[in-house]
Each structure stands twice: as C-alpha cells, then as structure tokens.
C-alpha atoms as a PDB file:
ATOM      1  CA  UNK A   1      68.582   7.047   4.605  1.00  0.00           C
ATOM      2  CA  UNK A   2      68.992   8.153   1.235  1.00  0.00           C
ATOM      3  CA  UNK A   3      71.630  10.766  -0.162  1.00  0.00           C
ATOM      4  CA  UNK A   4      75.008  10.474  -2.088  1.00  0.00           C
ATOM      5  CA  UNK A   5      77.994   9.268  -0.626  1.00  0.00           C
ATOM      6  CA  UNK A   6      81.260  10.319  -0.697  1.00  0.00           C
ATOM      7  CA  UNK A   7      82.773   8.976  -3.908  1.00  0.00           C
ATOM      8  CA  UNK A   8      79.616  10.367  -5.910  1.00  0.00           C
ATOM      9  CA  UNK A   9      80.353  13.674  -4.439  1.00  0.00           C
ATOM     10  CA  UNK A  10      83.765  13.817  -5.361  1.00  0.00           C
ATOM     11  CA  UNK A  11      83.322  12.119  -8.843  1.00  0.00           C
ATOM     12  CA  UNK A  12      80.624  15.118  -9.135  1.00  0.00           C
ATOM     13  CA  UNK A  13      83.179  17.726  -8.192  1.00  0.00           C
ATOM     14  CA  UNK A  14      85.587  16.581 -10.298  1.00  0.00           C
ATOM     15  CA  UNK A  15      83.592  16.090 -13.683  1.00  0.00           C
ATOM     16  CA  UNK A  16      82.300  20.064 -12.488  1.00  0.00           C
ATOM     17  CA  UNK A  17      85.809  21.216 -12.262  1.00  0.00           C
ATOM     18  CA  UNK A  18      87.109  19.758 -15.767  1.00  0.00           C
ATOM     19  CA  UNK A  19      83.734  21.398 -17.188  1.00  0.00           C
ATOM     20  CA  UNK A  20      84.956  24.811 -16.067  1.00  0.00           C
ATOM     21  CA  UNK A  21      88.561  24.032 -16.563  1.00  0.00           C
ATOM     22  CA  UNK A  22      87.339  23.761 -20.311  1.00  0.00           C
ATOM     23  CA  UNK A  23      84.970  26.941 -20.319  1.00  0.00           C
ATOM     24  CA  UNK A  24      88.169  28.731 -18.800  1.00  0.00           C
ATOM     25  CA  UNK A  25      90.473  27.542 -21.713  1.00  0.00           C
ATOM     26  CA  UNK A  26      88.377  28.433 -24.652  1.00  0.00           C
ATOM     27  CA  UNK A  27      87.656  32.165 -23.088  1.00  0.00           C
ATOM     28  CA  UNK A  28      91.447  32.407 -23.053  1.00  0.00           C
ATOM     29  CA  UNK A  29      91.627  31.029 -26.500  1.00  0.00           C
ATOM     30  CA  UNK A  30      88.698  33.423 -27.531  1.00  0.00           C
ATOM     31  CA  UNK A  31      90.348  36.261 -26.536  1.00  0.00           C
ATOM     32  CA  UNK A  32      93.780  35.461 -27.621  1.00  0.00           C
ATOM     33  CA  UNK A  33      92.463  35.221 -31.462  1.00  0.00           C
ATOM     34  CA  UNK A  34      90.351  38.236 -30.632  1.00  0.00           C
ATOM     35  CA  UNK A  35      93.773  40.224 -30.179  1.00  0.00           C
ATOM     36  CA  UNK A  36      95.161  38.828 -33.058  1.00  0.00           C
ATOM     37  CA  UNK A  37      92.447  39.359 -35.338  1.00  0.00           C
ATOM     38  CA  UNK A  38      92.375  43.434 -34.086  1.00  0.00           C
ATOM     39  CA  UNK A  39      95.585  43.795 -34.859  1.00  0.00           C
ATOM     40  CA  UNK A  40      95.178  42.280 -38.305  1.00  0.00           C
ATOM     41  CA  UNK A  41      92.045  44.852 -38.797  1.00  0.00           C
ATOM     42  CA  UNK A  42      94.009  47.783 -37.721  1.00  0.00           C
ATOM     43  CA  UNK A  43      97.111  46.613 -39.566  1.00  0.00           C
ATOM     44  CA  UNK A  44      94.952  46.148 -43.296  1.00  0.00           C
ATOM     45  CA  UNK A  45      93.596  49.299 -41.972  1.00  0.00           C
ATOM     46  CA  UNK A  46      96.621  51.090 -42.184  1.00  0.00           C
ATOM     47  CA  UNK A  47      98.021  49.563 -45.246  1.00  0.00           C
ATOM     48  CA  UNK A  48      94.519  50.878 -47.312  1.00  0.00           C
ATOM     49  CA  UNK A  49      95.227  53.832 -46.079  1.00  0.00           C
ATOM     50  CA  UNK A  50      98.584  54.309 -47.386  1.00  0.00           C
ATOM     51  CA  UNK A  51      97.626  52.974 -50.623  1.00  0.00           C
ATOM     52  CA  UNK A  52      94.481  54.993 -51.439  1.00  0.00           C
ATOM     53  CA  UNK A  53      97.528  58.358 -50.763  1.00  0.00           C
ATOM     54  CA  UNK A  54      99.671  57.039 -52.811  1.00  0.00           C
ATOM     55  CA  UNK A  55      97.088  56.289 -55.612  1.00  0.00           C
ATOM     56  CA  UNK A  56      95.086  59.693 -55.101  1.00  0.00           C
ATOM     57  CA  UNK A  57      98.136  61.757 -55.235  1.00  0.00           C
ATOM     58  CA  UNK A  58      98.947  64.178 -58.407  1.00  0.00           C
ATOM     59  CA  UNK A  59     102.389  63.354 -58.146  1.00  0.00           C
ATOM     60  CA  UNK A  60     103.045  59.620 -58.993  1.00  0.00           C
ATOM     61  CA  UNK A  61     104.982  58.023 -56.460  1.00  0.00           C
ATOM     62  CA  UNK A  62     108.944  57.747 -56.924  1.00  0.00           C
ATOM     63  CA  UNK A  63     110.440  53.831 -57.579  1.00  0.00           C
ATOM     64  CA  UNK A  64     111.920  51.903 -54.696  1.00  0.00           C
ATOM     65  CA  UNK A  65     110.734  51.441 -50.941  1.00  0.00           C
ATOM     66  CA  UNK A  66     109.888  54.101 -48.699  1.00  0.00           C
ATOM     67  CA  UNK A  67     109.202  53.606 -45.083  1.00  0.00           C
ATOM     68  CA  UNK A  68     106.980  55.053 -42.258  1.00  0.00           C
ATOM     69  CA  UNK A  69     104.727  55.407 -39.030  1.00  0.00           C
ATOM     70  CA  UNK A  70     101.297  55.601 -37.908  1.00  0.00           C
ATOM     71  CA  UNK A  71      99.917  55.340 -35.336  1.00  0.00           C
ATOM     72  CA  UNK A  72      96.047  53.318 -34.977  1.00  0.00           C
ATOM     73  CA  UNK A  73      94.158  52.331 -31.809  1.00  0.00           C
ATOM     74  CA  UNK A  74      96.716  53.288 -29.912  1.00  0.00           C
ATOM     75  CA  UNK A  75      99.537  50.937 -31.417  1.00  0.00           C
ATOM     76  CA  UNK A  76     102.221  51.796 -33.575  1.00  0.00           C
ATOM     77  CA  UNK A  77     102.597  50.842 -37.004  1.00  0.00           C
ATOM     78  CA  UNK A  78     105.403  50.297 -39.444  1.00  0.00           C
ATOM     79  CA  UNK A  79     104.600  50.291 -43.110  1.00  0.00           C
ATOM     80  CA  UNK A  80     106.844  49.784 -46.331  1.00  0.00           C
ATOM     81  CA  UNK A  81     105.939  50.945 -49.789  1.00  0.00           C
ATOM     82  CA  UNK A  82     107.620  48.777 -52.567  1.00  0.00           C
ATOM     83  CA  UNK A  83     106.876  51.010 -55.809  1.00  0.00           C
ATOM     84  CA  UNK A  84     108.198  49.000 -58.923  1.00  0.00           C
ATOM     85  CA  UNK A  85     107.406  48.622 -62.371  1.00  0.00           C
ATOM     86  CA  UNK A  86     104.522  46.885 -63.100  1.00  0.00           C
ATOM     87  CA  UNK A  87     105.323  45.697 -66.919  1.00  0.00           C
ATOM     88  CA  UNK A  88     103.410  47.786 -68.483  1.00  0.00           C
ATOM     89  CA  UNK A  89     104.045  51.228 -70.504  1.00  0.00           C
ATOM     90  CA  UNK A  90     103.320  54.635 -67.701  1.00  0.00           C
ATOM     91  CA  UNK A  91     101.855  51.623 -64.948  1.00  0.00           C
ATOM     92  CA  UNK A  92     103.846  51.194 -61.708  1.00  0.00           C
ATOM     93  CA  UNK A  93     103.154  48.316 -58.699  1.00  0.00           C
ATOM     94  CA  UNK A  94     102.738  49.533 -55.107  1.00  0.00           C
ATOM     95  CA  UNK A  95     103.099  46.785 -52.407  1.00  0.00           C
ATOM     96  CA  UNK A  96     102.468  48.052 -48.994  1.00  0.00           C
ATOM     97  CA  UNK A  97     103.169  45.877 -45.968  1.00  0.00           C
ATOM     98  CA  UNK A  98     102.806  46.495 -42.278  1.00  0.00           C
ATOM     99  CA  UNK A  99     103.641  45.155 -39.139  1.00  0.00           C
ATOM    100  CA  UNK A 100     104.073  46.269 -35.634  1.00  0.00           C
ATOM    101  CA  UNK A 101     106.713  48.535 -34.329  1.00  0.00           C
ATOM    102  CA  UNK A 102     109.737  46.768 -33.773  1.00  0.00           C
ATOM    103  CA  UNK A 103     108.513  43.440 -35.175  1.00  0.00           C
ATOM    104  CA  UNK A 104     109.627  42.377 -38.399  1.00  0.00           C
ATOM    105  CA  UNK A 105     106.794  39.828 -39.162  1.00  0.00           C
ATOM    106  CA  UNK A 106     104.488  41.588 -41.830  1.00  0.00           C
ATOM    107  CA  UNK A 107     100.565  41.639 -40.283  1.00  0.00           C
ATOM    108  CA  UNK A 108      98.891  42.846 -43.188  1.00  0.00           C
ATOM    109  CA  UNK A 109      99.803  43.368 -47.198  1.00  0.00           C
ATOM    110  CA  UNK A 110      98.077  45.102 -50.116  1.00  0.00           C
ATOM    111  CA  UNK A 111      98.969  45.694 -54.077  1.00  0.00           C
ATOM    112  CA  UNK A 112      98.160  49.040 -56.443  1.00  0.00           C
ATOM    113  CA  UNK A 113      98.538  49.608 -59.965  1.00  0.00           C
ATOM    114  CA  UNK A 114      98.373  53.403 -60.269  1.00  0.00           C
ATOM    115  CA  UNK A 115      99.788  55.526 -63.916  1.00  0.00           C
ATOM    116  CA  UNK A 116     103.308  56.429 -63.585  1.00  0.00           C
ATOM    117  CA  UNK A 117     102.801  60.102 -65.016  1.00  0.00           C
END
C-alpha cells in the first residue's frame, strides 16, 4: 500500500495552517496602514484647503491662531491656523495643522507665506 501516514498528514496541516495564519496577519496589517494612510490623505486634504482660503482671500489673515471644523469622508476634522510673522517687511507665516476630532495628535501640517496687506 502506498499513501501518507499520519504524522505526514499532520506535519502537512500544520505547515498549511501557519501559511494562512501568515496570509491572515499581513491582510490585517494591510488594512490597518490602509486606514491610516486615508486618514493622512483626507487630513493634508483638509489642511490645503484651508491654506489655499487663507492665501486667496482679499483680506490678509489676522496674527495669532484661529481654530475650526470640517468635515471630509465622513470624519471630522480639527484644524489650527498659526498666522505669525514671517521676518520679512508686509510677509506673514501660516501653519495649518490638523488632526481628528477630539485627538490632539496632529495628522497632517502645511506652511504659507502670503503679503500681509
């Protein structure tokens, strides 16, 4: 008779079931960054868009921070606008930085230079 036996079966079954123990664990790790790195995107997102208002407005934007909310693929966004000068004669610095709602870590940062008149 020929055929495996036992053993070779089971060593079989368990060299499978590490394989797909590993496939498992790097399609939770894919996805996992994959959330991260679309909050990041919507986050840089947000912070552009606050910046390209503040430089495109008339009106040049007051010194000191200002705060706000938007909202962006559903989630909820918390930027602050640093507006400072920037050194130079009628230049000011804008630093926006975002994070989520209700956590202080930033996600995503950007700098302006925009006329102060």
């Amino acid at each position: 008779m020929r055929g495996f036996t036992l053993v070779e079966v089971l060593v079989a079954l368990v060299l499978f079931s590490l394989g797909v123990i590993a496939l498992m664990s790097a399609q939770s790790t894919t996805l996992r960054t994959q959330a991260a790195l679309e909050g990041q995107t919507l986050a840089t997102i947000v912070a552009e868009n606050r910046l390209v208002e503040v430089l495109g407005d008339i009106r040049p934007p007051d010194l000191g921070v200002a705060r706000g909310n938007e909202v962006i693929g559903g989630v909820e966004y918390e930027w602050r606008q640093n507006v400072s000068a920037a050194g130079v004669v009628d230049v000011v610095r804008v630093d926006i930085s975002v994070s989520r709602r209700g956590d202080p870590r930033e996600i995503a940062a950007i700098s302006g230079f925009r006329g102060a008149r």
